[in-house]
PDB file of N, CA and C in Angstrom:
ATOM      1  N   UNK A   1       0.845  -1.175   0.000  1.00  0.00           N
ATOM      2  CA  UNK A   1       0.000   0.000   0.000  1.00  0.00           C
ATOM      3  C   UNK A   1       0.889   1.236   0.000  1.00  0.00           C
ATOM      4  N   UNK A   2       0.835   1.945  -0.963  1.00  0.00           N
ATOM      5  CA  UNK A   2       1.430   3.152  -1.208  1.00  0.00           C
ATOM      6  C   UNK A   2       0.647   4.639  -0.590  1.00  0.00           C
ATOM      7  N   UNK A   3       1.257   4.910   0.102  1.00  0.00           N
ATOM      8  CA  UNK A   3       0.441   6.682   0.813  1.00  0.00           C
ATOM      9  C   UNK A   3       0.950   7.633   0.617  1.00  0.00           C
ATOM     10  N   UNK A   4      -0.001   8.544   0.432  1.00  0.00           N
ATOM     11  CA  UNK A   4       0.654   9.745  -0.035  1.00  0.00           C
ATOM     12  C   UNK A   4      -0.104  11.017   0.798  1.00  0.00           C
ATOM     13  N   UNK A   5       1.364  12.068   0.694  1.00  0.00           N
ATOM     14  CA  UNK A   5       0.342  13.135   1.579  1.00  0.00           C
ATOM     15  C   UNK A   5       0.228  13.817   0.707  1.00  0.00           C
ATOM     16  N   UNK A   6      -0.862  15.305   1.629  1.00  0.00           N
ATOM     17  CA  UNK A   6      -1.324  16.692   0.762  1.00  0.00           C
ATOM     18  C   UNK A   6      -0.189  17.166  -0.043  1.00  0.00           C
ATOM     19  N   UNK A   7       0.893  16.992   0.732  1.00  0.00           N
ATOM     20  CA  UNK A   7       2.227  17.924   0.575  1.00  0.00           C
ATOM     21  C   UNK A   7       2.945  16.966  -1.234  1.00  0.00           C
ATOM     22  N   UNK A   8       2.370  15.868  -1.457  1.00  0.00           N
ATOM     23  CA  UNK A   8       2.491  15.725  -2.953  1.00  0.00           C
ATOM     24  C   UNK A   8       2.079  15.965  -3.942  1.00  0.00           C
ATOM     25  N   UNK A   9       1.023  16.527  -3.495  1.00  0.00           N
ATOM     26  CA  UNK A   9      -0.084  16.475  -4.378  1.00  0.00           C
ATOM     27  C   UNK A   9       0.258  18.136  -5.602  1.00  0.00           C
ATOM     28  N   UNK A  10      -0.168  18.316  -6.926  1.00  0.00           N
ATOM     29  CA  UNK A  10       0.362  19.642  -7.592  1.00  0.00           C
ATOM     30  C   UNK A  10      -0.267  21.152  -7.006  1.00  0.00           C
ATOM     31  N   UNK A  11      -1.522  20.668  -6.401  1.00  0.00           N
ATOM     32  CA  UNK A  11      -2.353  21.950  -6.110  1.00  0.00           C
ATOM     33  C   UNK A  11      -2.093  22.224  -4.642  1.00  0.00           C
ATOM     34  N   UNK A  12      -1.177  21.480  -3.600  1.00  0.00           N
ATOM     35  CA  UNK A  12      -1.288  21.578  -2.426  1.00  0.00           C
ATOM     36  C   UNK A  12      -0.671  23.247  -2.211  1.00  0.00           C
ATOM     37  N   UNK A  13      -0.767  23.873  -1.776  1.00  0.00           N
ATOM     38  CA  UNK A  13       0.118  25.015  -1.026  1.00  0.00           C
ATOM     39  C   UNK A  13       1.396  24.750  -1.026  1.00  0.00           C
ATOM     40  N   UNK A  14       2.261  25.310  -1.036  1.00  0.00           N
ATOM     41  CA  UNK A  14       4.084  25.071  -0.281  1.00  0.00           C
ATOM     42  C   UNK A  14       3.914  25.805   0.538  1.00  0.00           C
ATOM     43  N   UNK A  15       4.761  25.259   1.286  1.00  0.00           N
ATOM     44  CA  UNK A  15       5.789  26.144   2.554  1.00  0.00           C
ATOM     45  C   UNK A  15       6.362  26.804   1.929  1.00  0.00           C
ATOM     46  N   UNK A  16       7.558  26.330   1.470  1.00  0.00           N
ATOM     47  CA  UNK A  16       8.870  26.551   1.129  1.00  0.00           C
ATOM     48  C   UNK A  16       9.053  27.016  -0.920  1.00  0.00           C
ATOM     49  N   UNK A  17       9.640  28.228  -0.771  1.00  0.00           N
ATOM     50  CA  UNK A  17       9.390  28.273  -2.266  1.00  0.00           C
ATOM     51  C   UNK A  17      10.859  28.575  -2.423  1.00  0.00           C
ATOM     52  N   UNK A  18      11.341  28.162  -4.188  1.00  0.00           N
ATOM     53  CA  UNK A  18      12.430  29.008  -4.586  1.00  0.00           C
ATOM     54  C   UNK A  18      12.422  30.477  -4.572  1.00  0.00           C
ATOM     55  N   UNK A  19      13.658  30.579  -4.659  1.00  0.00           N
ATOM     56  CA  UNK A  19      14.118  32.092  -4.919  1.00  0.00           C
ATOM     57  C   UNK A  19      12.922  33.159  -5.803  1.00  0.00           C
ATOM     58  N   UNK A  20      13.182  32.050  -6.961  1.00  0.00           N
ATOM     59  CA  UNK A  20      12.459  32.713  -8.238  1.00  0.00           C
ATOM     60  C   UNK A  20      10.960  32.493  -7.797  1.00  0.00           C
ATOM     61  N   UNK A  21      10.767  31.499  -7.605  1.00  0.00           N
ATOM     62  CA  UNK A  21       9.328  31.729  -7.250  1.00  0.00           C
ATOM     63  C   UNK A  21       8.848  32.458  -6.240  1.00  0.00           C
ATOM     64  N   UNK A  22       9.430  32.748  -5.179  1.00  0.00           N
ATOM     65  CA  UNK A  22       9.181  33.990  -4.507  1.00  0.00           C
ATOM     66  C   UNK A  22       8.969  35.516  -4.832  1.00  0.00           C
ATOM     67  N   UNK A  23      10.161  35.305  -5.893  1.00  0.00           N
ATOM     68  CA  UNK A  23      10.264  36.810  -6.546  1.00  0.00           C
ATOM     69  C   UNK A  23       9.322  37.079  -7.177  1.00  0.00           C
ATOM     70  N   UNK A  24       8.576  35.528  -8.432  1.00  0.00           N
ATOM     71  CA  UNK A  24       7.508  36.087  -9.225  1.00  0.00           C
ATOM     72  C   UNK A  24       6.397  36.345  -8.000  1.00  0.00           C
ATOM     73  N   UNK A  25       6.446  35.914  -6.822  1.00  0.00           N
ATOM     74  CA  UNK A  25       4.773  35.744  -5.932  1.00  0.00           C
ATOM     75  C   UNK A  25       4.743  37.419  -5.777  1.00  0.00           C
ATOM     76  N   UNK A  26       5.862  38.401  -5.432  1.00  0.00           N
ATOM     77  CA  UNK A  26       6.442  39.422  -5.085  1.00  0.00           C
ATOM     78  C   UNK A  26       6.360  40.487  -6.441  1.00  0.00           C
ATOM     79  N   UNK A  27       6.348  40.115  -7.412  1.00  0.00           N
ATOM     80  CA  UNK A  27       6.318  40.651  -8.422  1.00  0.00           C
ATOM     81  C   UNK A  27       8.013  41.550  -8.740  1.00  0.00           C
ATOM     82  N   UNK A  28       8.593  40.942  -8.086  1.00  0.00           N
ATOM     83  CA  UNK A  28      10.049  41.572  -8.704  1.00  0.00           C
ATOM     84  C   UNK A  28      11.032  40.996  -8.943  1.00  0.00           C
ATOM     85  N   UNK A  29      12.034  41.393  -8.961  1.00  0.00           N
ATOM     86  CA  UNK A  29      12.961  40.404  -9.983  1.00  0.00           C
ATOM     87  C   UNK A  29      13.784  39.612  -8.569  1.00  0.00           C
ATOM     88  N   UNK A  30      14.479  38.364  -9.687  1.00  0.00           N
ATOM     89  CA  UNK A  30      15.510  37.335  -8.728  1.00  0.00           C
ATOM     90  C   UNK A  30      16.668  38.288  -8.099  1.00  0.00           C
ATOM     91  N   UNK A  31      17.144  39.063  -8.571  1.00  0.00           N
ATOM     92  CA  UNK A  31      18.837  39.975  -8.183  1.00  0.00           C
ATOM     93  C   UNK A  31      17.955  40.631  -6.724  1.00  0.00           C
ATOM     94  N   UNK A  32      16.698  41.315  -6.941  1.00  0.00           N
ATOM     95  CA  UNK A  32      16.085  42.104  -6.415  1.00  0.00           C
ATOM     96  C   UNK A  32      15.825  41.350  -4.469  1.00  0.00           C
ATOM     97  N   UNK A  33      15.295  39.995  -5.195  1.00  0.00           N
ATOM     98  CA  UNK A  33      14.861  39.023  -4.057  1.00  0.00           C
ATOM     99  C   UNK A  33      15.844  38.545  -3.272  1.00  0.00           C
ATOM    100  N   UNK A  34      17.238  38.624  -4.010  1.00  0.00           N
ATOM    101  CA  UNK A  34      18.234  37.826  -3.322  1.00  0.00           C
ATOM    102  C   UNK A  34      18.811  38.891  -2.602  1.00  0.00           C
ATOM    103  N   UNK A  35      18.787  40.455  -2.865  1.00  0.00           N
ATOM    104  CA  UNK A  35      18.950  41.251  -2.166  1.00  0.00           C
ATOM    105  C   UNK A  35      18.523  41.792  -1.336  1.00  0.00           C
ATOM    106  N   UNK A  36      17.482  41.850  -1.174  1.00  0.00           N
ATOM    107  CA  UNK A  36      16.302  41.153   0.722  1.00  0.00           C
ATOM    108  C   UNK A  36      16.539  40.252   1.055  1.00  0.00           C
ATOM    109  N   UNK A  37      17.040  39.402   0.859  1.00  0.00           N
ATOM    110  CA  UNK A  37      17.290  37.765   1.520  1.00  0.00           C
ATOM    111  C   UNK A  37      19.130  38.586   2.185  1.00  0.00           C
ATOM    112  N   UNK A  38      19.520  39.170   1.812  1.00  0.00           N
ATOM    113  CA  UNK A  38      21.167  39.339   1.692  1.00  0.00           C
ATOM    114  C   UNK A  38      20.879  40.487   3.097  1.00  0.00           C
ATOM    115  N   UNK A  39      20.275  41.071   2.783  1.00  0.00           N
ATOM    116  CA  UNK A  39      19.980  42.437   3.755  1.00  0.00           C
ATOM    117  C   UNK A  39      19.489  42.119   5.268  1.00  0.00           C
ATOM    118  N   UNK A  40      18.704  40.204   5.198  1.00  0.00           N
ATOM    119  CA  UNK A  40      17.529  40.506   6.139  1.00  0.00           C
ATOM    120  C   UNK A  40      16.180  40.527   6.390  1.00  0.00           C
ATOM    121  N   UNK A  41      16.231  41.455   5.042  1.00  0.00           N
ATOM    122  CA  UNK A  41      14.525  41.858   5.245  1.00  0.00           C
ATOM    123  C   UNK A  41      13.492  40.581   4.723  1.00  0.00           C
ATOM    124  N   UNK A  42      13.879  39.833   4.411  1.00  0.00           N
ATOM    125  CA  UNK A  42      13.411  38.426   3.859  1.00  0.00           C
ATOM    126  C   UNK A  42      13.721  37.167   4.382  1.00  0.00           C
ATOM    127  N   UNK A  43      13.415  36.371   5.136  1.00  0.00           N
ATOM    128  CA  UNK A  43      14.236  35.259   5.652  1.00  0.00           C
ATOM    129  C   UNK A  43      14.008  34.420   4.712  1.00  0.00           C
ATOM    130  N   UNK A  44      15.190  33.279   4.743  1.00  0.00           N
ATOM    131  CA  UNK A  44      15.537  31.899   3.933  1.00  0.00           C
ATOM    132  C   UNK A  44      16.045  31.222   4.677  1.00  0.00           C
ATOM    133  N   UNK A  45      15.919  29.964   4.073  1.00  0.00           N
ATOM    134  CA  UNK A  45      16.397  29.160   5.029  1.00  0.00           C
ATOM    135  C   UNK A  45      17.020  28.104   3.619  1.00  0.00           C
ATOM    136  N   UNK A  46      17.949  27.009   4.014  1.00  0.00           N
ATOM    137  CA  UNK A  46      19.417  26.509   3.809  1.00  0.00           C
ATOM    138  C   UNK A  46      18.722  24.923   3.420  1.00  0.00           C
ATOM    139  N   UNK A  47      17.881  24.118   2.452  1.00  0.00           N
ATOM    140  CA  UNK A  47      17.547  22.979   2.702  1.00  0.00           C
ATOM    141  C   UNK A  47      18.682  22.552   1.906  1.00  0.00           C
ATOM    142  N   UNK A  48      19.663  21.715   2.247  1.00  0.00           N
ATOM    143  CA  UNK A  48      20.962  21.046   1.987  1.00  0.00           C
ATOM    144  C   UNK A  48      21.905  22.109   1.186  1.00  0.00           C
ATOM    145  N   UNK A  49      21.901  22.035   0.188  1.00  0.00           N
ATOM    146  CA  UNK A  49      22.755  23.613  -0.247  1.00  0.00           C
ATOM    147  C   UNK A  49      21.899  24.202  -1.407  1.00  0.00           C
ATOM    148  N   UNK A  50      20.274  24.090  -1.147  1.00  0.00           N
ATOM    149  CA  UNK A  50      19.083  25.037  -1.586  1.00  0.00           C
ATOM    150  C   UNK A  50      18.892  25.878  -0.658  1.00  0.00           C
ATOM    151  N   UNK A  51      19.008  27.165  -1.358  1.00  0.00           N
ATOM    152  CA  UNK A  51      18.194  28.575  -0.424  1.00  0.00           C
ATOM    153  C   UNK A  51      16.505  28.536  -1.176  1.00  0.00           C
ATOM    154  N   UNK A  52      15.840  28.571   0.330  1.00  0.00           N
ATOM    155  CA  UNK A  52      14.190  28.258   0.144  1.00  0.00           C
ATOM    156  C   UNK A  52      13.694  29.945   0.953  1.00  0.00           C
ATOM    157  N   UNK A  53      12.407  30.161   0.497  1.00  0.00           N
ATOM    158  CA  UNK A  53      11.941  31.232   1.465  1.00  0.00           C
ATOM    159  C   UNK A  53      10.873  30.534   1.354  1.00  0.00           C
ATOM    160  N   UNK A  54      10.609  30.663   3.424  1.00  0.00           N
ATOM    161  CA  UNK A  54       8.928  30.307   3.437  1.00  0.00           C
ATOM    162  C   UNK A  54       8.109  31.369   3.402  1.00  0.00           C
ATOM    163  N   UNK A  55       6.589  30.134   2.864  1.00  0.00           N
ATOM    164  CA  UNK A  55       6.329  31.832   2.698  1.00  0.00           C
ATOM    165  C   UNK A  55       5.506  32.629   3.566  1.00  0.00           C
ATOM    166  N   UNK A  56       5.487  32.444   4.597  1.00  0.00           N
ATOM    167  CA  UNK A  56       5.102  33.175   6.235  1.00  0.00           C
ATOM    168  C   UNK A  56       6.130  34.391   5.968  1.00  0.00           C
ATOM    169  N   UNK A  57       7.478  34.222   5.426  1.00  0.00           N
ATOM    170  CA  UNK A  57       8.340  35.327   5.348  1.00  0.00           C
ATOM    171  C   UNK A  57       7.546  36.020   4.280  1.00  0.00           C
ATOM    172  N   UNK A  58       7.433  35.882   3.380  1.00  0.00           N
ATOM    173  CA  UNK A  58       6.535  36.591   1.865  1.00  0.00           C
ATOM    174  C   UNK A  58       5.656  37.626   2.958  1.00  0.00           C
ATOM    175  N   UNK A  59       4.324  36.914   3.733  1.00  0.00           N
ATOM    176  CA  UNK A  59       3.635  37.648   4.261  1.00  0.00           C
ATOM    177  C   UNK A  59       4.264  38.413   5.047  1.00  0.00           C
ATOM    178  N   UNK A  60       4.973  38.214   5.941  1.00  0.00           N
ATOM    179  CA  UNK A  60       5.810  38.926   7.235  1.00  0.00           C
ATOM    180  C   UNK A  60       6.560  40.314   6.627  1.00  0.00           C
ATOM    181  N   UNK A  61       7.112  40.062   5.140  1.00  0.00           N
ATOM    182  CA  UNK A  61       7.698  41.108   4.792  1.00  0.00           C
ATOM    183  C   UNK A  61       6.496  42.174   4.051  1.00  0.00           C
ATOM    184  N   UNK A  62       5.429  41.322   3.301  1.00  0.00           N
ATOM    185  CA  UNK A  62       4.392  42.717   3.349  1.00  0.00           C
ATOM    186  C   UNK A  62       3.992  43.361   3.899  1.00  0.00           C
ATOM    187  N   UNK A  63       3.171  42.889   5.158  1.00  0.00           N
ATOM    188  CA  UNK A  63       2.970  43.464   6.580  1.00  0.00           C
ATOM    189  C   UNK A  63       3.805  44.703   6.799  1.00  0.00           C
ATOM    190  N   UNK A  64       5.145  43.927   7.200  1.00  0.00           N
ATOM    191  CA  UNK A  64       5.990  44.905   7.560  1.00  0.00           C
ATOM    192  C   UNK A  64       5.863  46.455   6.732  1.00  0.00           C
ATOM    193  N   UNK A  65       5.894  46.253   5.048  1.00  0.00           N
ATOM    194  CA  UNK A  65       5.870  47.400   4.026  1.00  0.00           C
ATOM    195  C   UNK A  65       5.046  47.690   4.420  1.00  0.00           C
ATOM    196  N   UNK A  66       4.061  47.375   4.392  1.00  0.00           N
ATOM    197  CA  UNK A  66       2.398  47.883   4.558  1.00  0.00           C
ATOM    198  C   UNK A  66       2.141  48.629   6.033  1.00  0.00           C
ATOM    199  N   UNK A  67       2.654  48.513   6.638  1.00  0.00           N
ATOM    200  CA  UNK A  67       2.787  48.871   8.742  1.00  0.00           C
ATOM    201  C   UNK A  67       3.413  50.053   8.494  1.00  0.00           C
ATOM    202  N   UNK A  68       5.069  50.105   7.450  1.00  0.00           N
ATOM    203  CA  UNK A  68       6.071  51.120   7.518  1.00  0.00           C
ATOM    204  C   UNK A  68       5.608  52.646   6.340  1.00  0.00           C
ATOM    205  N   UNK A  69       4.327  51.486   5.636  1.00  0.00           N
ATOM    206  CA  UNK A  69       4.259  52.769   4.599  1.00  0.00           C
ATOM    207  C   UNK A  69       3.107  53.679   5.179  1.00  0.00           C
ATOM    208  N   UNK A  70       2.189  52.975   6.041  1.00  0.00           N
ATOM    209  CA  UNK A  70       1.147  53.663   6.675  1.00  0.00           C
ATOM    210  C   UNK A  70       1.295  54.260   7.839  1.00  0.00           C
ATOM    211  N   UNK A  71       2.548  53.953   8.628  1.00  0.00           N
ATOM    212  CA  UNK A  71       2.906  54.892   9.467  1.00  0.00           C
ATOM    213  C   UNK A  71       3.753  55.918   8.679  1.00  0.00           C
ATOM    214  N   UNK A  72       4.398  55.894   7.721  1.00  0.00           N
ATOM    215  CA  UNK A  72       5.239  57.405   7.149  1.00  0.00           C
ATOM    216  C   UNK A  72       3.895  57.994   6.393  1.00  0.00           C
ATOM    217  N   UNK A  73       2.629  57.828   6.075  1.00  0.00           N
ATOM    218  CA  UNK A  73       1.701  58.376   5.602  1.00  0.00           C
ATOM    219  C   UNK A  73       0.626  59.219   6.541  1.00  0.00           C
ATOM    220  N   UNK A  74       0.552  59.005   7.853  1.00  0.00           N
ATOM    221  CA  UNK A  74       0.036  59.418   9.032  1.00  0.00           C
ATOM    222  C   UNK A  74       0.974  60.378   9.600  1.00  0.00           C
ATOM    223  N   UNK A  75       2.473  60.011   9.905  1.00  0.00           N
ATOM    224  CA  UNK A  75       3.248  60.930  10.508  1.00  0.00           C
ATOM    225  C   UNK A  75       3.410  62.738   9.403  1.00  0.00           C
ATOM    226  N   UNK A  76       2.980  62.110   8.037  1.00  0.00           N
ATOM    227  CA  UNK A  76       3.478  63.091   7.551  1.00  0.00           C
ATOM    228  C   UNK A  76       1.801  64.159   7.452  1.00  0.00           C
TER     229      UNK A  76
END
């Protein structure tokens, strides 16, 4: 008997995305993405010698834009 989880399946969600596929979810480029990942502002993480971003980070870093752009829009 062969089993399989959600996590095989093509339509399931990921956790964990490439670079590039992060960048397209983000709408900007790979140089762009790897330079938030380089800075910080993006976490990744190391699966054997793949750099992955989850994507709780994707959300975590909009938030953040979205928190930083609406407080410099109020202060001003």
């Amino acid at each position: 008997m062969h089993h399989t989880t959600d996590s095989t399946k093509p339509d399931a969600p990921r956790e964990l995305l490439t670079v590039e596929a992060a960048a397209r979810r983000l709408s900007i480029g790979r140089t762009t993405m790897y330079a938030l990942i380089r800075t910080g502002q993006i976490l990744s993480v190391r699966v054997g010698r793949l750099r992955r971003v989850p994507v709780d980070a994707l959300t975590a870093y909009v938030r953040q834009l979205a928190s930083t752009q609406h407080a410099s829009h109020t202060a001003a």
